[in-house]
N, C-alpha and C. Protein backbone atom coordinates (compact mmCIF):
# COMPACT_ATOMS: atom_id res chain seq x y z
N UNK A 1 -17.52 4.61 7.09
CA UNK A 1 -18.05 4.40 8.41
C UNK A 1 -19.23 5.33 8.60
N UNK A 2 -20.45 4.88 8.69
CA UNK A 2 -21.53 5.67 9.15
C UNK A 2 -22.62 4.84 10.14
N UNK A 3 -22.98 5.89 11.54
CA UNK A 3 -23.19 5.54 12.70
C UNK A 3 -22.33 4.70 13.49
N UNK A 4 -21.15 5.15 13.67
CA UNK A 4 -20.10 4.27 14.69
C UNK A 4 -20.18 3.18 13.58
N UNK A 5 -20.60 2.06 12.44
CA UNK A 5 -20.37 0.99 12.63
C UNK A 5 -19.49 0.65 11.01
N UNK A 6 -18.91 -0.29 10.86
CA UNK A 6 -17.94 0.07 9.41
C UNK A 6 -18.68 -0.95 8.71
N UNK A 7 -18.65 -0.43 7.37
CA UNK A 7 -19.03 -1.72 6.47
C UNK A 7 -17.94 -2.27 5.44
N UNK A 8 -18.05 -3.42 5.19
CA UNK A 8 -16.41 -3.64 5.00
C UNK A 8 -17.82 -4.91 3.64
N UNK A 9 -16.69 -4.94 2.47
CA UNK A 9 -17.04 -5.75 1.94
C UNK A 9 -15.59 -6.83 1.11
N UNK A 10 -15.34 -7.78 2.12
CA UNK A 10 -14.17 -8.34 2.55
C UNK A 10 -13.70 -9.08 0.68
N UNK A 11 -14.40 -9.56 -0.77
CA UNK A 11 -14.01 -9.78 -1.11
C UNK A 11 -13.19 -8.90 -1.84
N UNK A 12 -14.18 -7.71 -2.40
CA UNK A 12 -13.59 -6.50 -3.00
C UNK A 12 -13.17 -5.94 -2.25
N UNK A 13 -12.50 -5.82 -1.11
CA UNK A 13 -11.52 -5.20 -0.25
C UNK A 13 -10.10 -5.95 -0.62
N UNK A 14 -10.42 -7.39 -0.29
CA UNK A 14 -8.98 -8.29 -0.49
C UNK A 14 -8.71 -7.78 -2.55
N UNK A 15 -9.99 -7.98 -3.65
CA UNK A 15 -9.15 -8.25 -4.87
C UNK A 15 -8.59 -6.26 -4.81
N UNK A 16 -8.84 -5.17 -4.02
CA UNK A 16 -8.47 -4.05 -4.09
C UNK A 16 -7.32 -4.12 -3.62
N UNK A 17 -6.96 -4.88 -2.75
CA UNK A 17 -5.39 -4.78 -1.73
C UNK A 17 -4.42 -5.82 -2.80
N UNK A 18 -5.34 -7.02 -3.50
CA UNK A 18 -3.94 -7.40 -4.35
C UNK A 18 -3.93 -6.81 -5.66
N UNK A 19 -4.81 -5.98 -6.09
CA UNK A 19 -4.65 -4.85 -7.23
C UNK A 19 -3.39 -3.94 -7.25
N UNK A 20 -3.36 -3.39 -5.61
CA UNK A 20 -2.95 -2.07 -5.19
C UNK A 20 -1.16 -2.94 -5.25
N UNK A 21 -0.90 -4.26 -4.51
CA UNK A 21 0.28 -4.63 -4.69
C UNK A 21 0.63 -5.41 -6.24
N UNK A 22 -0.18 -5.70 -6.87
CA UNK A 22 0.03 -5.84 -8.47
C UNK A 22 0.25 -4.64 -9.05
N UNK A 23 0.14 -3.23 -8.68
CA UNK A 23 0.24 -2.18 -9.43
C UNK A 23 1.67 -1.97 -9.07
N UNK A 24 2.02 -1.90 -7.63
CA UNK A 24 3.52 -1.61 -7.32
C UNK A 24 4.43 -2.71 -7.75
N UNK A 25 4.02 -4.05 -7.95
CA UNK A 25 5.27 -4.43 -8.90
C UNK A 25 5.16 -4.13 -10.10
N UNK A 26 4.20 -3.50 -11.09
CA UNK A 26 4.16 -3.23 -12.18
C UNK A 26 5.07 -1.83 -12.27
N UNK A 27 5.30 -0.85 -11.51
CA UNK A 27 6.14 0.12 -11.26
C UNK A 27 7.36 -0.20 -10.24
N UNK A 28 7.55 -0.91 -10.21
CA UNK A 28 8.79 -1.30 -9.50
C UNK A 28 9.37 -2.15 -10.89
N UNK A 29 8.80 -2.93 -11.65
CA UNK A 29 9.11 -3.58 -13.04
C UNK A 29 9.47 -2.28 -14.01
N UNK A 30 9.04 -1.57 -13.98
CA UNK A 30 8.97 -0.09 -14.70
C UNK A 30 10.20 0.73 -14.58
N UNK A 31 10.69 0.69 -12.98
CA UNK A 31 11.24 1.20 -12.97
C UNK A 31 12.86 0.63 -13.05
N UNK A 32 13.35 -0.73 -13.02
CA UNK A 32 14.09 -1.53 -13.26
C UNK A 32 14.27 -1.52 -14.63
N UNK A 33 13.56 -1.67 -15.17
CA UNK A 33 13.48 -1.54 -17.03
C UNK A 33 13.88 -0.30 -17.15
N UNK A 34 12.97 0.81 -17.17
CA UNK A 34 12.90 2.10 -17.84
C UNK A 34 13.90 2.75 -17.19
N UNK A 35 13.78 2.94 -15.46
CA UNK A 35 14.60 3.68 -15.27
C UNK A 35 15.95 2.98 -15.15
N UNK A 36 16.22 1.84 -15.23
CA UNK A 36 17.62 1.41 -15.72
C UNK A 36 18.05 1.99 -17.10
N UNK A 37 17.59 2.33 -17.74
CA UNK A 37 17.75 2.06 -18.98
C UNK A 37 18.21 3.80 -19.41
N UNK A 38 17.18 4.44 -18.53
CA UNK A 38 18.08 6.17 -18.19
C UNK A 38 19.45 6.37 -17.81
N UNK A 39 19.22 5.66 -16.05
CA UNK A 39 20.78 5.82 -15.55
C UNK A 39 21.39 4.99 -16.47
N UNK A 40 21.80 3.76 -17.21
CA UNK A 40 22.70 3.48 -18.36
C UNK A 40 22.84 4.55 -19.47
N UNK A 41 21.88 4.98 -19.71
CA UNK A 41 22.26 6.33 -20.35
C UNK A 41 22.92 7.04 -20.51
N UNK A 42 22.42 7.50 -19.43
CA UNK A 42 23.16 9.25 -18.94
C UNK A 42 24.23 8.73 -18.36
N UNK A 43 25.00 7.33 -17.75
CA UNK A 43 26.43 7.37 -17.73
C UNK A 43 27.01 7.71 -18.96
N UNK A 44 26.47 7.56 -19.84
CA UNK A 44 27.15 7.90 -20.96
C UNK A 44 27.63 9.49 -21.28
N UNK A 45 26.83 9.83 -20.70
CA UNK A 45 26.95 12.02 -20.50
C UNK A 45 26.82 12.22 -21.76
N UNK A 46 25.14 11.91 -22.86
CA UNK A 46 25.41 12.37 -24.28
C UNK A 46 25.45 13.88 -23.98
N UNK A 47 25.21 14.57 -23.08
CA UNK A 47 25.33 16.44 -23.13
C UNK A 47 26.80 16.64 -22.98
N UNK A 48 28.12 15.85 -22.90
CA UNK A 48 29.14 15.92 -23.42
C UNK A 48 29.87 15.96 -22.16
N UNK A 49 31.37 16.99 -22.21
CA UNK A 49 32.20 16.94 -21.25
C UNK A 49 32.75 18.51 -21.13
N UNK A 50 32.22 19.07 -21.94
CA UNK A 50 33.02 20.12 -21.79
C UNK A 50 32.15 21.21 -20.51
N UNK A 51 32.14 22.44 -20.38
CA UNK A 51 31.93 23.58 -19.51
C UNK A 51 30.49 23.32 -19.29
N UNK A 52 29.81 23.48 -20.68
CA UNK A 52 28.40 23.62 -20.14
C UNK A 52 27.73 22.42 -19.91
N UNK A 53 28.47 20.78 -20.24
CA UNK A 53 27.83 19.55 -20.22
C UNK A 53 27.88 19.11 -18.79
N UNK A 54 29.26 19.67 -18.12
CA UNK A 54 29.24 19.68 -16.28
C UNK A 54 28.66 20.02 -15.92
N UNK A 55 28.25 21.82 -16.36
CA UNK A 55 27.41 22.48 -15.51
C UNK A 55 25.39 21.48 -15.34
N UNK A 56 25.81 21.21 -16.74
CA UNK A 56 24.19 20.10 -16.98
C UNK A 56 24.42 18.87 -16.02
N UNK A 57 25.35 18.11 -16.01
CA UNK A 57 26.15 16.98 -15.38
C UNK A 57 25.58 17.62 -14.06
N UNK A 58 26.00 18.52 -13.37
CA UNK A 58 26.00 18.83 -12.05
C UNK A 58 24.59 18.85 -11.48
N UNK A 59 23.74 19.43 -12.60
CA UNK A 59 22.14 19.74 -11.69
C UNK A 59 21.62 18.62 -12.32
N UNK A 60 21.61 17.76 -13.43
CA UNK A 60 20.89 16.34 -13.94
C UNK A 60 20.78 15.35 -12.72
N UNK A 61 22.41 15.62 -12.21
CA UNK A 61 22.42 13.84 -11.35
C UNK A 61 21.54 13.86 -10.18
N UNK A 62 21.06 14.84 -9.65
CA UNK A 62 20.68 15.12 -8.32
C UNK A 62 18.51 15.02 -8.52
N UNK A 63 18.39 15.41 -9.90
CA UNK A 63 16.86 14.89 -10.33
C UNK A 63 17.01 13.70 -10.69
N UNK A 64 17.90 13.63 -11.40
CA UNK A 64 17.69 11.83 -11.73
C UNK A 64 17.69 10.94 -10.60
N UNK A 65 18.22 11.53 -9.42
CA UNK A 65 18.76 10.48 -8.46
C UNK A 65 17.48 10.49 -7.58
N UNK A 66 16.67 11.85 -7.57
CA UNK A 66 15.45 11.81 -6.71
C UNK A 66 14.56 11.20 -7.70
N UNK A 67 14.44 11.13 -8.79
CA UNK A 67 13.46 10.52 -9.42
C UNK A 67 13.27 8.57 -9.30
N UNK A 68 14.62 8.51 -9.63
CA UNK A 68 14.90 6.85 -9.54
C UNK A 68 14.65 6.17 -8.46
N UNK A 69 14.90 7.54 -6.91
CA UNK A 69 14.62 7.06 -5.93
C UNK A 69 13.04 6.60 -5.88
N UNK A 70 12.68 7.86 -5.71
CA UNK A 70 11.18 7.60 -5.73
C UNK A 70 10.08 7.16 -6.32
N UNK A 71 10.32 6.51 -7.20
CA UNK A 71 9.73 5.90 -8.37
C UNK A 71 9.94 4.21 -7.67
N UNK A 72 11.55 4.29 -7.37
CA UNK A 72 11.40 2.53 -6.56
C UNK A 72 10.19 2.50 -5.48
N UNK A 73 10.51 3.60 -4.10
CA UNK A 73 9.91 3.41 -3.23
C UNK A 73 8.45 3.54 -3.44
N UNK A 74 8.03 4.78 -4.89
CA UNK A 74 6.51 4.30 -5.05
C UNK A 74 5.80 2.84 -5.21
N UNK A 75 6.85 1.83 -6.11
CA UNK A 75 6.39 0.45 -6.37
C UNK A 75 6.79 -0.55 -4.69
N UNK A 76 7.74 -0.25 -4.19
CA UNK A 76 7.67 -0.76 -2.83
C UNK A 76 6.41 -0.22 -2.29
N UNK A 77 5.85 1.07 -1.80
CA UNK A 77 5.20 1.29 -0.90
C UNK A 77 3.60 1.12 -1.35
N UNK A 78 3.29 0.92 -2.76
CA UNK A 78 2.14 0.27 -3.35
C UNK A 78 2.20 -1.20 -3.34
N UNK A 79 3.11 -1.64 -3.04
CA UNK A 79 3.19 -3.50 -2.52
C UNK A 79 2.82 -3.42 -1.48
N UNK A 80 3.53 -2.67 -0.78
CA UNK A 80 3.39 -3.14 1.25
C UNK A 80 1.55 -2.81 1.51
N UNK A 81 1.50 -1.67 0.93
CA UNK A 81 0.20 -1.44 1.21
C UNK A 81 -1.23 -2.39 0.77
N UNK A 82 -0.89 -2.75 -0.38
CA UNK A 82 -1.80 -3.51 -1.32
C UNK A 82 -1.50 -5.07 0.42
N UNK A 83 -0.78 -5.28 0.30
CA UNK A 83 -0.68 -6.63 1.36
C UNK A 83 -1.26 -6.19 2.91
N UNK A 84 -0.91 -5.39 3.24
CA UNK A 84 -1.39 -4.61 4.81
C UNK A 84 -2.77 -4.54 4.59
N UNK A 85 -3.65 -3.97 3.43
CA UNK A 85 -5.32 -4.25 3.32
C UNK A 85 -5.47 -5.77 3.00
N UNK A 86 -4.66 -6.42 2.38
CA UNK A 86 -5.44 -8.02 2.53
C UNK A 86 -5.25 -8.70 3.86
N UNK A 87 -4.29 -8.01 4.66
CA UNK A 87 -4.11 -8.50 6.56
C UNK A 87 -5.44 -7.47 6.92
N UNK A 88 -5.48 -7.19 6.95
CA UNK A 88 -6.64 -5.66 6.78
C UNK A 88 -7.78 -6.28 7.54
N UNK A 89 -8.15 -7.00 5.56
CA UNK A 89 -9.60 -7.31 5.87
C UNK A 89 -9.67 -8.76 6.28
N UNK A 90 -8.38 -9.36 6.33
CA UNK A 90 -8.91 -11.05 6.92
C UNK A 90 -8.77 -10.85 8.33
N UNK A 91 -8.10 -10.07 9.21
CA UNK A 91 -8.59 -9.87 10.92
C UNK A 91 -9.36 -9.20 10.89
N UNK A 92 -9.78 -8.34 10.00
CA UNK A 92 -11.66 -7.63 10.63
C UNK A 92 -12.62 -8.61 10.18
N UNK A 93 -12.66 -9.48 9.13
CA UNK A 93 -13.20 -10.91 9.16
C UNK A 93 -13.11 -11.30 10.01
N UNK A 94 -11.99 -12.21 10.40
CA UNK A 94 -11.83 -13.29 11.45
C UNK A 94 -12.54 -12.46 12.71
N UNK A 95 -12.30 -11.08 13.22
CA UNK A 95 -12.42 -10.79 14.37
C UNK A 95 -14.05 -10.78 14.67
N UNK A 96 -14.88 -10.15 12.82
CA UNK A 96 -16.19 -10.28 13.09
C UNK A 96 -16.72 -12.02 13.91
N UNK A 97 -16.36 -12.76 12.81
CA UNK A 97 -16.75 -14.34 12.59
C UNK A 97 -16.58 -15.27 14.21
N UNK A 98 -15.55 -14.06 14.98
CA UNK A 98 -15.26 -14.53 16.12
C UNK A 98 -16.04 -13.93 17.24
N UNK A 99 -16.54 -12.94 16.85
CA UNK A 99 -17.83 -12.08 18.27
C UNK A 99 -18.75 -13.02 17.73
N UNK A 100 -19.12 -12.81 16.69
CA UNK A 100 -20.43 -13.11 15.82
C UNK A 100 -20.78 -14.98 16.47
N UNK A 101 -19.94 -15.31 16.46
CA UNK A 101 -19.65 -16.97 17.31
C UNK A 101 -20.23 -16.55 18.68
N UNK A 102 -19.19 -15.98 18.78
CA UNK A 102 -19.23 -15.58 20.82
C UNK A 102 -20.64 -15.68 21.55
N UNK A 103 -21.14 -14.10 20.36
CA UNK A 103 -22.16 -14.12 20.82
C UNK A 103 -23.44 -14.98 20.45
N UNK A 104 -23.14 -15.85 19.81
CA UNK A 104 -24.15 -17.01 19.76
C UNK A 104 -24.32 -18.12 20.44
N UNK A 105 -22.83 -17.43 21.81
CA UNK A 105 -23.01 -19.05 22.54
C UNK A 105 -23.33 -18.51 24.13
N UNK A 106 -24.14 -17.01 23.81
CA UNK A 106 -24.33 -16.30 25.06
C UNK A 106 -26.10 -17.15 25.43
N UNK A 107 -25.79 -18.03 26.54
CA UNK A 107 -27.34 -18.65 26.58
C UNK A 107 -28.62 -17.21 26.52
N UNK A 108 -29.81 -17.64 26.25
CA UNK A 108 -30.61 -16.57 25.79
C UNK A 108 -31.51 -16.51 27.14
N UNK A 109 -31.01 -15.26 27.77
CA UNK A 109 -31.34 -15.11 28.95
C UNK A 109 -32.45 -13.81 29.02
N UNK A 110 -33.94 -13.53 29.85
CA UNK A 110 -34.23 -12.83 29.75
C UNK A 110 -33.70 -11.54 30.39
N UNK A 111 -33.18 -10.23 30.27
CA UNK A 111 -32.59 -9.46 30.80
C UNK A 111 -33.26 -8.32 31.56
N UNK A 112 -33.30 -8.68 32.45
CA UNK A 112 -34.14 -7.33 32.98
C UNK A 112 -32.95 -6.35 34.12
N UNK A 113 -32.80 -5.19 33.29
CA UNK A 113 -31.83 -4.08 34.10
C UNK A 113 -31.89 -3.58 35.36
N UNK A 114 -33.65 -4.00 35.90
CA UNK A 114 -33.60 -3.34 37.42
C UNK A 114 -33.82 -4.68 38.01
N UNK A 115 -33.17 -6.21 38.48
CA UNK A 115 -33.72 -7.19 39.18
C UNK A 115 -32.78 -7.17 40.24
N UNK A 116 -31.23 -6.49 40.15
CA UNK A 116 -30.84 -6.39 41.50
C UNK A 116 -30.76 -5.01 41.73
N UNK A 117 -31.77 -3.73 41.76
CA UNK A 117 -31.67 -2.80 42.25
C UNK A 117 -32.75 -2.50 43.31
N UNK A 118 -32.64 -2.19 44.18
CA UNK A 118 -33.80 -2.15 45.47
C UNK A 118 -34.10 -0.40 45.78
């Protein structure tokens, strides 16, 4: 935005917003695969069962569990977003295309600012 007015360049705005939600299902795919493929893992507990494989058991599950989390919600919240800029830029389109009308159906009147001031 420079001088109050925005410049928007609506196609590479829209292929940026379905990039941005093609990237979050590519990590939301990522993380279904890959990080499935951890937690199947580590149910397995290869660090074992005994004293020190709990004590590992105990502090593992609690990163793994923030990781898996957030790794989904990164590929969710790179979808929602990637879609919210393609709503984005088709109502700042439509909304231009709709003044931009408006004001072409303002009859062309000469304007003079002082004709009712006395």
């Amino acid at each position: 935005m420079a001088d109050g007015q925005i410049w928007l360049d609506p196609d590479r705005a829209r292929r940026g917003g379905a990039d941005l939600s093609l990237a979050g299902e590519a990590i939301g795919a990522a993380r279904r695969e890959v990080g499935g493929a951890i937690a199947e893992a580590s149910a397995q507990r290869p660090w074992g069962r005994d004293d020190i494989g709990a004590a590992f058991e105990k502090n593992y599950r609690g990163y793994e569990g923030a990781l898996l989390k957030a790794w989904e919600i990164l590929g969710r919240s790179l979808q929602g977003l990637g879609a919210d800029v393609v709503r984005s830029v088709v109502a700042t389109t439509e909304t231009d295309e709709t003044n931009a009308r408006q004001l072409g159906e303002i009859p062309h009147q000469h304007h003079n600012p002082h004709r009712n001031r006395r």
